[in-house]
PDB file of N, CA and C in Angstrom:
ATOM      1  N   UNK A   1      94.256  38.833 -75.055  1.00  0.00           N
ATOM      2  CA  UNK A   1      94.158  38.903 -76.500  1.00  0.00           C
ATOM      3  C   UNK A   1      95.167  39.906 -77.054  1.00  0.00           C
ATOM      4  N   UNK A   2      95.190  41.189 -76.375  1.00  0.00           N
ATOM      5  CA  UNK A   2      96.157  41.746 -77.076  1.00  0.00           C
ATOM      6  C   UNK A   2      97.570  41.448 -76.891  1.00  0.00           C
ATOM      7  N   UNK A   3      98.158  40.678 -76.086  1.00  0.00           N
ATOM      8  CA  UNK A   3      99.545  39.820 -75.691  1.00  0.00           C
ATOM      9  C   UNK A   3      99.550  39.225 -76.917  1.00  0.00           C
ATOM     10  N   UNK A   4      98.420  38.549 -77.225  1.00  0.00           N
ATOM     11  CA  UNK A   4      98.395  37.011 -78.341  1.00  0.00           C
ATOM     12  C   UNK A   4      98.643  37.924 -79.763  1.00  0.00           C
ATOM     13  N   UNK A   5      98.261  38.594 -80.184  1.00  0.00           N
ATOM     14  CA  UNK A   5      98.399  39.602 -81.161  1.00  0.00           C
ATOM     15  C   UNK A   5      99.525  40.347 -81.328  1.00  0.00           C
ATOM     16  N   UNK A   6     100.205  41.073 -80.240  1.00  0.00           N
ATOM     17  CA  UNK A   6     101.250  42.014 -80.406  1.00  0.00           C
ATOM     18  C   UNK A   6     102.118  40.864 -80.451  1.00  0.00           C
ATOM     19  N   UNK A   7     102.278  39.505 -79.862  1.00  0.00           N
ATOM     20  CA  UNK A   7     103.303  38.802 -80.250  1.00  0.00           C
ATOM     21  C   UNK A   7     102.945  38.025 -81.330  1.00  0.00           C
ATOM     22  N   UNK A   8     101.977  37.977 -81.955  1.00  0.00           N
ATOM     23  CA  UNK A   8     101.747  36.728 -82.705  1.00  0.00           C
ATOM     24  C   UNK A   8     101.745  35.406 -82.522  1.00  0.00           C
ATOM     25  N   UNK A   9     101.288  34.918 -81.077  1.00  0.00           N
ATOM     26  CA  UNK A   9     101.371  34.027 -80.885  1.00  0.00           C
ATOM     27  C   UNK A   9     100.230  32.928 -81.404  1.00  0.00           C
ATOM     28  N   UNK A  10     100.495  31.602 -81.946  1.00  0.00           N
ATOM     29  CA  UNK A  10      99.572  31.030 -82.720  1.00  0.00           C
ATOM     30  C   UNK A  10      99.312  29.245 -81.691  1.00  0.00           C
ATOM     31  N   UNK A  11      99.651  29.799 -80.325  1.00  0.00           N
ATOM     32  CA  UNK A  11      98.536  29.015 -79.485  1.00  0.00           C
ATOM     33  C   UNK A  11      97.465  29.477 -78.412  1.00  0.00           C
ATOM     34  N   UNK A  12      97.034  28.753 -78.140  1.00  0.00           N
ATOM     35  CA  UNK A  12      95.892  28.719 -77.193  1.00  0.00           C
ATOM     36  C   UNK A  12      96.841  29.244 -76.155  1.00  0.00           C
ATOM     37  N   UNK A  13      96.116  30.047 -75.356  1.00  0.00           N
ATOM     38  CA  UNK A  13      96.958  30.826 -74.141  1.00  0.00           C
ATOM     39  C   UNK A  13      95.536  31.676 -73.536  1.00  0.00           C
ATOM     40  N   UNK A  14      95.995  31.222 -72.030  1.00  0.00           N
ATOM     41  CA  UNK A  14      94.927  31.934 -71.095  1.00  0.00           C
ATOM     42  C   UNK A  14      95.149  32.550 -70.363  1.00  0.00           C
ATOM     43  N   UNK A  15      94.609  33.866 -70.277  1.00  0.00           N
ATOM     44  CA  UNK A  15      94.760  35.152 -68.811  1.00  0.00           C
ATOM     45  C   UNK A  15      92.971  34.675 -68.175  1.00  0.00           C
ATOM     46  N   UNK A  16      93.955  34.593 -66.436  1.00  0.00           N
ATOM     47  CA  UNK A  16      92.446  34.405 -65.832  1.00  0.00           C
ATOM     48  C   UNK A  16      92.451  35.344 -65.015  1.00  0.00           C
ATOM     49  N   UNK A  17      92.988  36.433 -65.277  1.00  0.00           N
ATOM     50  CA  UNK A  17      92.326  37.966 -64.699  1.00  0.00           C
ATOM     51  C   UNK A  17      93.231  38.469 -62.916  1.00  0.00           C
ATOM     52  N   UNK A  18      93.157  37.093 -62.499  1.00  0.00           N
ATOM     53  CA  UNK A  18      93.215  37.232 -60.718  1.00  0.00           C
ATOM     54  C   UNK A  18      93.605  36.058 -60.298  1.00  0.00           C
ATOM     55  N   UNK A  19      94.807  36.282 -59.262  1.00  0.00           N
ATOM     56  CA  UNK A  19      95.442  35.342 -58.361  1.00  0.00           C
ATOM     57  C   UNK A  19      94.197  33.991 -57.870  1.00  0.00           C
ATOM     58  N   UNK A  20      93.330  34.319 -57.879  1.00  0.00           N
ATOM     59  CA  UNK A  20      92.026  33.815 -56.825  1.00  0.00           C
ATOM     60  C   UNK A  20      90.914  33.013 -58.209  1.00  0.00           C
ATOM     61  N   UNK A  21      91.677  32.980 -59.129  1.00  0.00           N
ATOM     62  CA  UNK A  21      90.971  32.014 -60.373  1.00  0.00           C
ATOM     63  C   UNK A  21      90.754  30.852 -60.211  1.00  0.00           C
ATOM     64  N   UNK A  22      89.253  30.135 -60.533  1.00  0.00           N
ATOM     65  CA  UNK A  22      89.958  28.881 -60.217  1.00  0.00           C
ATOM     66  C   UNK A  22      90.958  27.953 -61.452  1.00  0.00           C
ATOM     67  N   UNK A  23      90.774  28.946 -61.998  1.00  0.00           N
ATOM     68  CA  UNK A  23      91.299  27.918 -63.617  1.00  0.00           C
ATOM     69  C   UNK A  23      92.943  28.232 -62.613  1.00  0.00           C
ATOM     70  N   UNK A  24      93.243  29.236 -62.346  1.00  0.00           N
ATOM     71  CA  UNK A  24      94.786  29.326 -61.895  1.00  0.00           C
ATOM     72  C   UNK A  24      95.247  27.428 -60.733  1.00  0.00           C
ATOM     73  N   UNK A  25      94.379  27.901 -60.090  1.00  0.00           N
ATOM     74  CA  UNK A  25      94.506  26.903 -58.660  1.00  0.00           C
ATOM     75  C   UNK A  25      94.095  25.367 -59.518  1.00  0.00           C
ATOM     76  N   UNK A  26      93.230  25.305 -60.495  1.00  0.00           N
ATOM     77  CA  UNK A  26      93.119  23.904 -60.684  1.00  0.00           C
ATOM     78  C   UNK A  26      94.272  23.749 -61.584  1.00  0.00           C
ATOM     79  N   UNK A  27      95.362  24.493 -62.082  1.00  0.00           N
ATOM     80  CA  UNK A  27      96.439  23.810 -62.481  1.00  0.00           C
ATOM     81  C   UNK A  27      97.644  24.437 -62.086  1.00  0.00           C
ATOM     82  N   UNK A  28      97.321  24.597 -60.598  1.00  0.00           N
ATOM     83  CA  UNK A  28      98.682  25.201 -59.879  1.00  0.00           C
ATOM     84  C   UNK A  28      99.398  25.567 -60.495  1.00  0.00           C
ATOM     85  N   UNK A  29      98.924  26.809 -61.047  1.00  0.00           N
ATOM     86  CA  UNK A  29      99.204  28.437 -61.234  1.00  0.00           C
ATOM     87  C   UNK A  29     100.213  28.767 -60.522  1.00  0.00           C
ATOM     88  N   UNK A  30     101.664  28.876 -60.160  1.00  0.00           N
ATOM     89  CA  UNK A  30     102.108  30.388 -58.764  1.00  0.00           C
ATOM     90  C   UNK A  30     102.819  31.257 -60.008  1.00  0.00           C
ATOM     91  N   UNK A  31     103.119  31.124 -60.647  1.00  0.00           N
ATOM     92  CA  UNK A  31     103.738  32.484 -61.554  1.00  0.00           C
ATOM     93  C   UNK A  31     103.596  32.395 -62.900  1.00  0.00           C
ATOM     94  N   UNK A  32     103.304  33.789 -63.164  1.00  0.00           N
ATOM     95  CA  UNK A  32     103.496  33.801 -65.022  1.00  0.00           C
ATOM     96  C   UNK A  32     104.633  34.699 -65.751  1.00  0.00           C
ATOM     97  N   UNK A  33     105.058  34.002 -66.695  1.00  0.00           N
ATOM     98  CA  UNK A  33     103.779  32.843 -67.570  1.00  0.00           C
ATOM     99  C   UNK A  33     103.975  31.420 -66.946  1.00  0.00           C
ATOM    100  N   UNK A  34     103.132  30.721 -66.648  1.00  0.00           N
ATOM    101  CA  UNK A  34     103.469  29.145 -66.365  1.00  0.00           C
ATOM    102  C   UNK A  34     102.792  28.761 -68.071  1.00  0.00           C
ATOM    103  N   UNK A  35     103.829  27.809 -68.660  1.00  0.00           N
ATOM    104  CA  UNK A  35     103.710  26.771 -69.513  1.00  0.00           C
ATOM    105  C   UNK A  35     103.498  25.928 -69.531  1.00  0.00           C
ATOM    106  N   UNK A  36     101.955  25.146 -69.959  1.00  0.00           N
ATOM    107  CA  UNK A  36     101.853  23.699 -70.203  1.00  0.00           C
ATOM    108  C   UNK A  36     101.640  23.098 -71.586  1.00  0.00           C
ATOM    109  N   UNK A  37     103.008  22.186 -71.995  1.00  0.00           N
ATOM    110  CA  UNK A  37     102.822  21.700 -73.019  1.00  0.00           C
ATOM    111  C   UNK A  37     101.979  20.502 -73.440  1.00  0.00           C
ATOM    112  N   UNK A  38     101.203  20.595 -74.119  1.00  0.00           N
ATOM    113  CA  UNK A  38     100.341  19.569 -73.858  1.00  0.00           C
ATOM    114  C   UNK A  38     100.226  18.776 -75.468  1.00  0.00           C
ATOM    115  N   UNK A  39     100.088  17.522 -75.867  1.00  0.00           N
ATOM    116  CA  UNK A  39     100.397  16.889 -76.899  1.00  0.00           C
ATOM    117  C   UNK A  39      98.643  16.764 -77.541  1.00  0.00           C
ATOM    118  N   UNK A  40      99.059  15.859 -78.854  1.00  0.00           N
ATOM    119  CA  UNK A  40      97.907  15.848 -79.754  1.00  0.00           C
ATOM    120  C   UNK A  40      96.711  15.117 -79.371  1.00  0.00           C
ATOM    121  N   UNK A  41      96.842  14.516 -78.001  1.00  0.00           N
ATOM    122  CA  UNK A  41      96.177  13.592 -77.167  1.00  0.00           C
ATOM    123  C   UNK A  41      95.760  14.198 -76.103  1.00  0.00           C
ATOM    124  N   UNK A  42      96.029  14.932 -76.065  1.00  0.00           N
ATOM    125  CA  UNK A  42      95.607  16.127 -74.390  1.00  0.00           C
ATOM    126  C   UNK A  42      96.508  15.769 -73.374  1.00  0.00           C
ATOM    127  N   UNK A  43      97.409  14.908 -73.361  1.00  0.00           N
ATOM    128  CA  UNK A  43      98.158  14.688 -72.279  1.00  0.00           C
ATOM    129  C   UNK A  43      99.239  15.627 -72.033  1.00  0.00           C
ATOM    130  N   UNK A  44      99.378  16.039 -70.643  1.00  0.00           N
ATOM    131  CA  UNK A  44     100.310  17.389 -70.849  1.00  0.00           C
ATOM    132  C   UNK A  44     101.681  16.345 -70.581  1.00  0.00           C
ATOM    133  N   UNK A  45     102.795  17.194 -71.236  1.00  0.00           N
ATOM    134  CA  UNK A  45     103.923  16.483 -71.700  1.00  0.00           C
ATOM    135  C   UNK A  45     105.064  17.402 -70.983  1.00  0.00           C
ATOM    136  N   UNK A  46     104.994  18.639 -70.826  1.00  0.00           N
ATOM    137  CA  UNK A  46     105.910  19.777 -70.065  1.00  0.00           C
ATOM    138  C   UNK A  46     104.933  20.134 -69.454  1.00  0.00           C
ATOM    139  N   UNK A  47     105.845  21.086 -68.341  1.00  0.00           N
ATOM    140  CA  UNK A  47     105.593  22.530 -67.684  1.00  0.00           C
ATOM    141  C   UNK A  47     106.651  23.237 -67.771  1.00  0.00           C
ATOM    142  N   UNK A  48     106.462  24.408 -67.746  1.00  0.00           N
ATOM    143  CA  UNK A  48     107.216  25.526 -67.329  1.00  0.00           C
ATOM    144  C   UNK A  48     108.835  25.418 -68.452  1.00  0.00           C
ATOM    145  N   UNK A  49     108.846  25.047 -69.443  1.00  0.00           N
ATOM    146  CA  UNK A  49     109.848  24.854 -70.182  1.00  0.00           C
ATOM    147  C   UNK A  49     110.020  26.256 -70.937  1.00  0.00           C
ATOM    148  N   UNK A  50     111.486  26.784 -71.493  1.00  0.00           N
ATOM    149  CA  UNK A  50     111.456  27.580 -72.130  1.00  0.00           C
ATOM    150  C   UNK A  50     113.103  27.549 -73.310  1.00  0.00           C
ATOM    151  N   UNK A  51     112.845  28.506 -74.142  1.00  0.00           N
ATOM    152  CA  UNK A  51     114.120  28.138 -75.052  1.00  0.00           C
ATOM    153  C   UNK A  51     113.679  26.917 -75.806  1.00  0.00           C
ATOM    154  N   UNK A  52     115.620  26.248 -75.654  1.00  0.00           N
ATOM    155  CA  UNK A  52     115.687  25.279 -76.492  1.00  0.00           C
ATOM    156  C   UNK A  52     115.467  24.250 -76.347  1.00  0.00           C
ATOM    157  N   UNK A  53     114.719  24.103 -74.750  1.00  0.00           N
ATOM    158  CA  UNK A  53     113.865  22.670 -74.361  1.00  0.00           C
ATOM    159  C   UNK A  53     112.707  23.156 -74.482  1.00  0.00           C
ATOM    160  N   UNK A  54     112.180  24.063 -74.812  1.00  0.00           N
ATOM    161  CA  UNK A  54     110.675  24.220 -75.231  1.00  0.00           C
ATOM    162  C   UNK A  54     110.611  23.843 -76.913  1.00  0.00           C
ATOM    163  N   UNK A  55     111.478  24.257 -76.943  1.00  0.00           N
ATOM    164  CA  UNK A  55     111.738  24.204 -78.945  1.00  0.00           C
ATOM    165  C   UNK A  55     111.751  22.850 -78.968  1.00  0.00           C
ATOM    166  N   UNK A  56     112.262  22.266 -78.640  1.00  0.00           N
ATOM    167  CA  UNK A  56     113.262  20.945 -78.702  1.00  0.00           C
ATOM    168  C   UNK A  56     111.624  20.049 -78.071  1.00  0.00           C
ATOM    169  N   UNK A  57     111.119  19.884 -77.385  1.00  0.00           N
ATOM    170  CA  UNK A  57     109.496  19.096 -76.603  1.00  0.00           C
ATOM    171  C   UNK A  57     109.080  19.494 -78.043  1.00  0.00           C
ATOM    172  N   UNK A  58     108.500  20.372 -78.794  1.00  0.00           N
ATOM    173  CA  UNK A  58     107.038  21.333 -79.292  1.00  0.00           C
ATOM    174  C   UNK A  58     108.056  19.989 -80.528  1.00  0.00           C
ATOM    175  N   UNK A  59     108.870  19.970 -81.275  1.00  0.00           N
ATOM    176  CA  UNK A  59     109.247  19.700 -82.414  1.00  0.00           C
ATOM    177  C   UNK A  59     109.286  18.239 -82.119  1.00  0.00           C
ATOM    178  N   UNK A  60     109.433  17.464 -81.110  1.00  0.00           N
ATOM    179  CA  UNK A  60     109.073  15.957 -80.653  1.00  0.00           C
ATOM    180  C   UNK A  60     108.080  15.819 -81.318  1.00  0.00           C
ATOM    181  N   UNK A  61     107.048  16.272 -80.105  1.00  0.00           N
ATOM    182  CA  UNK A  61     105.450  16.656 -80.536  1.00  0.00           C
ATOM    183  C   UNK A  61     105.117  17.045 -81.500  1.00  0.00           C
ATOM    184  N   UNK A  62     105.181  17.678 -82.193  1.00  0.00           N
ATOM    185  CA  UNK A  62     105.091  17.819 -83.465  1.00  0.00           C
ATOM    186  C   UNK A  62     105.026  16.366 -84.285  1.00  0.00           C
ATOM    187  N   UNK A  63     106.183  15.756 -84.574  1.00  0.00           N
ATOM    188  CA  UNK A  63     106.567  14.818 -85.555  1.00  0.00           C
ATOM    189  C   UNK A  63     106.032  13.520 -85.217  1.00  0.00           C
ATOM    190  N   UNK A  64     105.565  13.570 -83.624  1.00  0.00           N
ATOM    191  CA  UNK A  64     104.797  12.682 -82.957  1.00  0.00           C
ATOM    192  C   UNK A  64     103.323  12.337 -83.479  1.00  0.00           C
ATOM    193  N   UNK A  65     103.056  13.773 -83.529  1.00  0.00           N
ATOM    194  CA  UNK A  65     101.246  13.881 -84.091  1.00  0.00           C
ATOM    195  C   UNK A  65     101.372  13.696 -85.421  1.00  0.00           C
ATOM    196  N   UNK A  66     102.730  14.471 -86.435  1.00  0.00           N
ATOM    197  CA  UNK A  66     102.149  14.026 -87.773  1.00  0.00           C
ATOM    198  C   UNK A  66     102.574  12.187 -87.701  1.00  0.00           C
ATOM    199  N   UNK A  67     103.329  11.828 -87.377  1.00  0.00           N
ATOM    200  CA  UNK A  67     103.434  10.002 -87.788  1.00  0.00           C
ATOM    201  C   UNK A  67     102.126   9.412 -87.224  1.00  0.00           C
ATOM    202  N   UNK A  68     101.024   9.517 -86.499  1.00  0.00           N
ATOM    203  CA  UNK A  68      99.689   9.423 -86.095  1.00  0.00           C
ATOM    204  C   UNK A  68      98.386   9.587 -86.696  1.00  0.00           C
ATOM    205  N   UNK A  69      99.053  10.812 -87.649  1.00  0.00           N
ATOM    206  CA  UNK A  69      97.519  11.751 -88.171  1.00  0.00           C
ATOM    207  C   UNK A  69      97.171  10.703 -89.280  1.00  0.00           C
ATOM    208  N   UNK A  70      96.130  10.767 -89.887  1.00  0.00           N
ATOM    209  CA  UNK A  70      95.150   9.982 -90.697  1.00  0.00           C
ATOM    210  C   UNK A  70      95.878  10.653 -92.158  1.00  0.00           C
ATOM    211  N   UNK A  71      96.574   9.501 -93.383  1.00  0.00           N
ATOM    212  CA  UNK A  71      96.691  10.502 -94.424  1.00  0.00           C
ATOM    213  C   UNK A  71      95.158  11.028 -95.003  1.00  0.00           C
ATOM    214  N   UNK A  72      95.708  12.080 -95.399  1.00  0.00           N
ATOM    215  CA  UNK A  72      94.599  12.709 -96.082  1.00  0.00           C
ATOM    216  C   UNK A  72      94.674  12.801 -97.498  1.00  0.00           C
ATOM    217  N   UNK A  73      93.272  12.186 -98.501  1.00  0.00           N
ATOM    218  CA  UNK A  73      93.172  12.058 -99.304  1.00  0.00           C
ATOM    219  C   UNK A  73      93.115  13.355-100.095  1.00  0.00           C
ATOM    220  N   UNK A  74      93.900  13.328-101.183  1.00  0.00           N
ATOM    221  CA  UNK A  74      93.920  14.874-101.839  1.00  0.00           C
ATOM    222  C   UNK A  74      92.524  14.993-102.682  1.00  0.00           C
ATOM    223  N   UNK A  75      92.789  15.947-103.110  1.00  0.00           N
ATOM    224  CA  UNK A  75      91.526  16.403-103.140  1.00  0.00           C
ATOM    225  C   UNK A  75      91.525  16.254-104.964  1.00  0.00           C
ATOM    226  N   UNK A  76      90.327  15.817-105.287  1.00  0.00           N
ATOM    227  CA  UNK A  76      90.039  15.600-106.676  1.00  0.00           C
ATOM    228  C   UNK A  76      89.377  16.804-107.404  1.00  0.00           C
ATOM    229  N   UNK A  77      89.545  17.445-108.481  1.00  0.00           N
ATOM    230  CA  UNK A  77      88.878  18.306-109.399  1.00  0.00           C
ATOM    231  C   UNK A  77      86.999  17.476-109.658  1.00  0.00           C
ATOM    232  N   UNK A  78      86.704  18.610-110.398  1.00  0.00           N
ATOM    233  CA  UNK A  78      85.821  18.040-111.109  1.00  0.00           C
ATOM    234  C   UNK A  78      85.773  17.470-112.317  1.00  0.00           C
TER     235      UNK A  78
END
């Protein structure tokens, strides 16, 4: 938490404390940070990407999920 804060980071991100995690081993964990990019569907789409192929996947994804998303009806006064 305080990583996620001092950087401001505005995803989901997990510390599992110890080499011997199983959250590490069920997604073959060997070094951090390991990155999994994962899309609006849960399907993971990267690993371990960084820079301007991380930039470059996240902004795919991105434009992927909004051409998908449900429009949303604006919102009416009273």
């Amino acid at each position: 938490v305080k990583a996620e804060q001092r950087t401001k980071m505005n995803w989901r991100s997990v510390w599992a404390g110890t080499a011997d995690d199983p959250i590490l081993k069920g997604w073959n964990v060997r070094r951090w940070p390991t990155v999994y990019v994962i899309d609006h569907t849960g399907v993971i789409r990267g690993k371990d990407l960084h820079g301007k192929d991380l930039d470059r996947l996240v902004d795919t994804l991105v434009a992927d999920a909004e051409k998908t998303a449900k429009p949303q009806r604006p919102i009416s006064g009273p």
